[in-house]
N, C-alpha and C. Protein backbone atom coordinates (compact mmCIF):
# COMPACT_ATOMS: atom_id res chain seq x y z
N UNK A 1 81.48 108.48 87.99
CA UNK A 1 81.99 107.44 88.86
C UNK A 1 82.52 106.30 87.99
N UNK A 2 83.69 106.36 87.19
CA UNK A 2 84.32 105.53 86.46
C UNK A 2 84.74 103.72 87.60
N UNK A 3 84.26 103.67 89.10
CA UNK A 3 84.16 102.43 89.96
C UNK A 3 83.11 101.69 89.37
N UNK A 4 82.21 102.11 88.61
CA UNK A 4 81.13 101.36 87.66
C UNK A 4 81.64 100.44 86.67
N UNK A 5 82.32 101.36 86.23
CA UNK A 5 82.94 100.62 84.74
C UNK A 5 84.01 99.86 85.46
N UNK A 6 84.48 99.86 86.68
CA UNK A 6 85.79 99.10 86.72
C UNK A 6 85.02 97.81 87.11
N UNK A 7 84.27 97.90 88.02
CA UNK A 7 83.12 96.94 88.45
C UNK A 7 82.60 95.84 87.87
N UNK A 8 82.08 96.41 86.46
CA UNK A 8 81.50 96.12 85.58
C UNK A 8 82.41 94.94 84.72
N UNK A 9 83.43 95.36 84.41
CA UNK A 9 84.74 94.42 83.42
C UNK A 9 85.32 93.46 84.77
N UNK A 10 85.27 93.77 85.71
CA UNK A 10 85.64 92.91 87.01
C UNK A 10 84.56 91.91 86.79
N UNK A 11 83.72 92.05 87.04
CA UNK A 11 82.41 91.35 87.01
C UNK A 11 82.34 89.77 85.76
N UNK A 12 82.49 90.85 84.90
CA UNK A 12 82.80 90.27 83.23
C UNK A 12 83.59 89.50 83.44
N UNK A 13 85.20 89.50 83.97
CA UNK A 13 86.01 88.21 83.90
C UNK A 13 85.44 87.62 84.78
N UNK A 14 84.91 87.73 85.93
CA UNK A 14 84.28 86.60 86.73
C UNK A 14 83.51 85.57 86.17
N UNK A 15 82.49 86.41 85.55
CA UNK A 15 80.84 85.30 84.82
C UNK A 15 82.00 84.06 83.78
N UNK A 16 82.71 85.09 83.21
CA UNK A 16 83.46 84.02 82.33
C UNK A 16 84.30 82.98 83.02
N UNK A 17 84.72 83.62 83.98
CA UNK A 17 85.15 82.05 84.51
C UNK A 17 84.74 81.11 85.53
N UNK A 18 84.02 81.88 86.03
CA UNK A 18 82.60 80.67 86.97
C UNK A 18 81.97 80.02 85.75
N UNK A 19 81.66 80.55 84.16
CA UNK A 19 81.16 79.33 82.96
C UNK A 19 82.43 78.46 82.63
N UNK A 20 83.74 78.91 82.66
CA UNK A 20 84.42 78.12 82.28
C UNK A 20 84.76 76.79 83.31
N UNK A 21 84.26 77.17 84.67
CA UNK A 21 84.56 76.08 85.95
C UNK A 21 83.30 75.34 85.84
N UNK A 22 82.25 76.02 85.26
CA UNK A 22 81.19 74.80 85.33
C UNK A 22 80.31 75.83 86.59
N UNK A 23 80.70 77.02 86.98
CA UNK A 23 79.87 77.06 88.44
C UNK A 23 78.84 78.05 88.13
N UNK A 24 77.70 78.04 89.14
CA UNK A 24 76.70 78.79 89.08
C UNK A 24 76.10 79.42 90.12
N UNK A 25 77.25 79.77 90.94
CA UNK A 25 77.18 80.47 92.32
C UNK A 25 78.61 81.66 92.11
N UNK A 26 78.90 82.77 92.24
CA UNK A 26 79.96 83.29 92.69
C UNK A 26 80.12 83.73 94.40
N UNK A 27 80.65 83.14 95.10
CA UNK A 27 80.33 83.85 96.66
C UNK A 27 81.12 84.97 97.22
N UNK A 28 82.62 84.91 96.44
CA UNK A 28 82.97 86.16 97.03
C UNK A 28 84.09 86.53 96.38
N UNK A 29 84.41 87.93 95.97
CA UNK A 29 85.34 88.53 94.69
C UNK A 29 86.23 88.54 96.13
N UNK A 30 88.00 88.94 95.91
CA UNK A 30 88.60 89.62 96.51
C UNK A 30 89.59 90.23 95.78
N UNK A 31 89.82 92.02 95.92
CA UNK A 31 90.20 92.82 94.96
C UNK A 31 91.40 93.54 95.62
N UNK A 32 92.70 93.74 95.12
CA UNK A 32 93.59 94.50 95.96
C UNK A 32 93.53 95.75 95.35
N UNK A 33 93.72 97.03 95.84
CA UNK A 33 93.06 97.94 95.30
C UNK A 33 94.34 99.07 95.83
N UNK A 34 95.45 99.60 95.28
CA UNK A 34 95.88 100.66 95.51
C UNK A 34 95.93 101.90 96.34
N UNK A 35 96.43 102.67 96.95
CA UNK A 35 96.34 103.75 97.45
C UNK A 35 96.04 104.80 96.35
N UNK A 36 97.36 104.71 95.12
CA UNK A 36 97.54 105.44 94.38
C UNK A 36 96.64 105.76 92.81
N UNK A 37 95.61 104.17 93.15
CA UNK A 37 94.74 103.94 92.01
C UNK A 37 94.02 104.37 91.40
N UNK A 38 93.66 105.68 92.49
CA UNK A 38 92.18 106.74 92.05
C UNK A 38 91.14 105.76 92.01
N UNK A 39 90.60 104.80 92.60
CA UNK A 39 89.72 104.19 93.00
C UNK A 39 89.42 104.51 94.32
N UNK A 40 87.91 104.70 95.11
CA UNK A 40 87.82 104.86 95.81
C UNK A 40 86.87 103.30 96.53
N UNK A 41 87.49 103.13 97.51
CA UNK A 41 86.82 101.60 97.84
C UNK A 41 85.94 101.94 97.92
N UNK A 42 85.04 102.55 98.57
CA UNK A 42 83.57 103.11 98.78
C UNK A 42 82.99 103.09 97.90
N UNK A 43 83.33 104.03 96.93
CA UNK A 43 82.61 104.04 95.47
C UNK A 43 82.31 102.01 95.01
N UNK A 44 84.05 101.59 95.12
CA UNK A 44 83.52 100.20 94.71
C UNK A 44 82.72 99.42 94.98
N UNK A 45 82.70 99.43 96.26
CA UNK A 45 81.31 98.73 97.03
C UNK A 45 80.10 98.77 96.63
N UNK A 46 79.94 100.05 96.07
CA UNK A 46 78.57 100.93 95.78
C UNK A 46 78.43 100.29 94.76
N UNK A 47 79.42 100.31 93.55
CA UNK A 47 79.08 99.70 92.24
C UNK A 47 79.21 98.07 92.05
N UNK A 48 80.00 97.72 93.61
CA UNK A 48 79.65 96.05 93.02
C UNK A 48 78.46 95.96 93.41
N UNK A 49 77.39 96.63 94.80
CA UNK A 49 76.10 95.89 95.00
C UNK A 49 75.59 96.48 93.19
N UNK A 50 75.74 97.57 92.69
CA UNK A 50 74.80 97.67 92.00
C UNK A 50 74.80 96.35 90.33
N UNK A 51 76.01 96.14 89.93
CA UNK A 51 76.20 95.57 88.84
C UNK A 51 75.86 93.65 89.07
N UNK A 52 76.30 93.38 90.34
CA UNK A 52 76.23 91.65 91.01
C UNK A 52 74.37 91.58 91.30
N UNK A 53 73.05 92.54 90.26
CA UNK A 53 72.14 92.28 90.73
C UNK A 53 71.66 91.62 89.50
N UNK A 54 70.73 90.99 89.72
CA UNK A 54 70.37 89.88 88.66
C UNK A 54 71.35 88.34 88.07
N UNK A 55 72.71 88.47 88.62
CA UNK A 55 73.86 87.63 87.97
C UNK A 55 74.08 86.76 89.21
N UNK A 56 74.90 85.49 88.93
CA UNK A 56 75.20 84.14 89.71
C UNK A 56 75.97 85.43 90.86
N UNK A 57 76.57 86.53 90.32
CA UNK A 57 77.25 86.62 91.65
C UNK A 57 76.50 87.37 92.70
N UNK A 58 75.13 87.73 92.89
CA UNK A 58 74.26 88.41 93.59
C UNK A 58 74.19 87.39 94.99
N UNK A 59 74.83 88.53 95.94
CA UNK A 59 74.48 87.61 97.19
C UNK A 59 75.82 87.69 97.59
N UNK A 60 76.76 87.68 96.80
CA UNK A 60 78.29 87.78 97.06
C UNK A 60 79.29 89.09 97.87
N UNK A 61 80.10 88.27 98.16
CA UNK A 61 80.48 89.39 99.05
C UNK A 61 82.19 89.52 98.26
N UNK A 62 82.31 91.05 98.30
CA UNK A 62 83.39 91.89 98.29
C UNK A 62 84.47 92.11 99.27
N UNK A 63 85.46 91.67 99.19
CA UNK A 63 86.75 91.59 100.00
C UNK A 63 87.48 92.61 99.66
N UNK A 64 87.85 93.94 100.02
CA UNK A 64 88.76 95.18 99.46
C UNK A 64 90.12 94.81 100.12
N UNK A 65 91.41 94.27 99.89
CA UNK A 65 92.65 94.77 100.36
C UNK A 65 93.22 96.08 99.84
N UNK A 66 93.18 96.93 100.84
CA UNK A 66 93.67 98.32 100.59
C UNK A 66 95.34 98.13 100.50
N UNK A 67 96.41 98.37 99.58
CA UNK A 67 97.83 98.70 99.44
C UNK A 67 98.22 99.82 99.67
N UNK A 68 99.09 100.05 100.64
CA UNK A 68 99.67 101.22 100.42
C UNK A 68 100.55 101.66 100.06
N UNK A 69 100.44 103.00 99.34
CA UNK A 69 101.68 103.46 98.62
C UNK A 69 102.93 103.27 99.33
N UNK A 70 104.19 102.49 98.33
CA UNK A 70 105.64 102.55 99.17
C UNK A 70 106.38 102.77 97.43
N UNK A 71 107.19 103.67 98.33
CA UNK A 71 108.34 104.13 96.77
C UNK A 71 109.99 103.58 96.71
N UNK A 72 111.04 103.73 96.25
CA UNK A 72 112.05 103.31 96.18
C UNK A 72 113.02 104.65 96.02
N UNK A 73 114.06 104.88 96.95
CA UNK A 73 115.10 106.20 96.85
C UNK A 73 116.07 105.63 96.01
N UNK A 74 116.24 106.24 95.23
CA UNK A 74 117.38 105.86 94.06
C UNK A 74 118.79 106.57 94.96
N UNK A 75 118.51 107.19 95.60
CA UNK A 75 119.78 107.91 95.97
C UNK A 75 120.45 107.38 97.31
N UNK A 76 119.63 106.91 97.99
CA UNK A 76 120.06 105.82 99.49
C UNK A 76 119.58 104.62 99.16
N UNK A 77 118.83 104.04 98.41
CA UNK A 77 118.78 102.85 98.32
C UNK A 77 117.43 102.14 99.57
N UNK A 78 116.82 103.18 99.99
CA UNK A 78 115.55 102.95 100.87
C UNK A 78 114.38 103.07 100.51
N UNK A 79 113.28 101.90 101.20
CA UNK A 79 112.16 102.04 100.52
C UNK A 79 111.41 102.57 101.72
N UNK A 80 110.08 103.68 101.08
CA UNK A 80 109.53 104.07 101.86
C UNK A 80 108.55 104.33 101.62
N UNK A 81 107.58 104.72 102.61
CA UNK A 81 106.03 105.14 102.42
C UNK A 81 105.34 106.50 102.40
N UNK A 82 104.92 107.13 101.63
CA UNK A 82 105.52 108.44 101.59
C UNK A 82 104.20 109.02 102.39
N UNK A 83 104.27 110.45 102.83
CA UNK A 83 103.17 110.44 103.69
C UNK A 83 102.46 111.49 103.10
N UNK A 84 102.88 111.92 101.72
CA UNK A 84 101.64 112.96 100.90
C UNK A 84 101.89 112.83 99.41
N UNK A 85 101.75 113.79 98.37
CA UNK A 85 101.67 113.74 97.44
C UNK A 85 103.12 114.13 96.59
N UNK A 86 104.07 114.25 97.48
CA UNK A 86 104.87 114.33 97.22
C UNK A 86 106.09 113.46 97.93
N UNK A 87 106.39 112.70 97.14
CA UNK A 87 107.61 111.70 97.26
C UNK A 87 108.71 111.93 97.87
N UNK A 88 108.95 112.37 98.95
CA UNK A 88 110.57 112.85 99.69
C UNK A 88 111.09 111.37 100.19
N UNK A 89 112.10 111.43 100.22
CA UNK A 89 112.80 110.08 100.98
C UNK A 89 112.63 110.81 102.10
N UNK A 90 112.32 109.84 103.79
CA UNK A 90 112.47 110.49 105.14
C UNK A 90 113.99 110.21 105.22
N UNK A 91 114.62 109.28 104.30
CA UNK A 91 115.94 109.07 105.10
C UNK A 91 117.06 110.14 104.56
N UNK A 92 117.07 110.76 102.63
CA UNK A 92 117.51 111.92 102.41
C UNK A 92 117.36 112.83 101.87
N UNK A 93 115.70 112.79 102.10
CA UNK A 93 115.15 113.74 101.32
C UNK A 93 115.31 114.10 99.97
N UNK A 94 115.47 113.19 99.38
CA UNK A 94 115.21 113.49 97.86
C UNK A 94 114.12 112.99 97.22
N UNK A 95 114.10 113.66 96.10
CA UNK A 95 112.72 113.26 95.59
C UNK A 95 112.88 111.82 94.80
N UNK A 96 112.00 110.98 95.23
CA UNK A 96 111.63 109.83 94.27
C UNK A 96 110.87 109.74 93.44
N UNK A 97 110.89 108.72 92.47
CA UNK A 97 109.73 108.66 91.01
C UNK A 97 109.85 107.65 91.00
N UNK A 98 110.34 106.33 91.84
CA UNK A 98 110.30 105.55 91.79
C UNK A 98 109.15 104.93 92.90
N UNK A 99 108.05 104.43 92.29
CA UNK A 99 106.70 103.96 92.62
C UNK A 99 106.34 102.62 93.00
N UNK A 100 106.64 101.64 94.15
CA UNK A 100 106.96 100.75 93.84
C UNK A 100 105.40 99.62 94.24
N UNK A 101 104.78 100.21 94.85
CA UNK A 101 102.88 99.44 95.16
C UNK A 101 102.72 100.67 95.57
N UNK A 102 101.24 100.73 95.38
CA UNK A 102 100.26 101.35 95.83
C UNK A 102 99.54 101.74 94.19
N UNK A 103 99.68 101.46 93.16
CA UNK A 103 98.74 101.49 92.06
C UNK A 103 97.84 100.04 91.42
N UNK A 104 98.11 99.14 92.37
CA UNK A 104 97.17 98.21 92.11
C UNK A 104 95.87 98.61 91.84
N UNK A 105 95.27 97.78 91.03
CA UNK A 105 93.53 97.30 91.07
C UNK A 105 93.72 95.90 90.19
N UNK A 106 93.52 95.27 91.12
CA UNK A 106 93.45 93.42 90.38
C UNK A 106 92.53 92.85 91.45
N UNK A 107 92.12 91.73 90.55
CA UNK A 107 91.14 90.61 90.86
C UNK A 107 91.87 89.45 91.29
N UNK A 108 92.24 89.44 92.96
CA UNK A 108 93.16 88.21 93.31
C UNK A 108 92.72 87.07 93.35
N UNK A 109 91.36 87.18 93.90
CA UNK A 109 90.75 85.56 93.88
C UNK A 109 89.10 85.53 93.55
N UNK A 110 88.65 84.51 93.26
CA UNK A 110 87.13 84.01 93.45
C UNK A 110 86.83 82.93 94.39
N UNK A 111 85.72 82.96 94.89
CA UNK A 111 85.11 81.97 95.30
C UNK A 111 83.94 81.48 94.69
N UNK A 112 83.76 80.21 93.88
CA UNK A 112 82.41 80.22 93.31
C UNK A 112 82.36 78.30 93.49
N UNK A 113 81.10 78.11 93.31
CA UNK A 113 81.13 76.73 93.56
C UNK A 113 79.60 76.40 92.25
């Protein structure tokens, strides 16, 4: 379950910057998190209660924005959302490789006081 380790370095820039604000509370991470990320929110959940125990951020709550995958047709010039693992434009069916969200995993905000 590599959501540990992502958890974990998530975690890490937090402590560092709730010391750099002076704070000693974290109340609530919020994380935008990909379709395409191979993260599974579930899993994350699992590993933020487990890593936020003993630390300022215990007690805190986890905000997941799920993104979903949308790609770009080089060949019509349309963006779209593709509905499997394979990239077709609905408008001409060609294949795209152009990826345009859905591989997020970032740390958008804190709340700490």
């Amino acid at each position: 379950m590599h959501e540990v380790s992502l958890m974990q370095s998530t975690l890490d820039l937090a402590l560092e910057y709730a010391q750099q604000q002076g704070a000693t509370q974290i109340h609530q991470f919020v994380m935008r998190v990909g379709q395409l990320s191979g993260v599974v929110p579930e899993a994350l959940e699992f590993a933020f209660d487990m890593v936020v125990q003993d630390t300022i951020a215990q007690g805190a709550r986890l905000t997941i924005e799920q993104v979903p995958a949308r790609c770009h047709c080089s060949n019509c010039g349309q963006d779209f959302q593709p509905s499997d693992w394979i990239y077709d434009c609905p408008h001409c069916h060609q294949i795209s490789t152009d990826v345009r969200q859905g591989k997020e995993l970032d740390l958008v905000s804190l709340e700490v006081s």
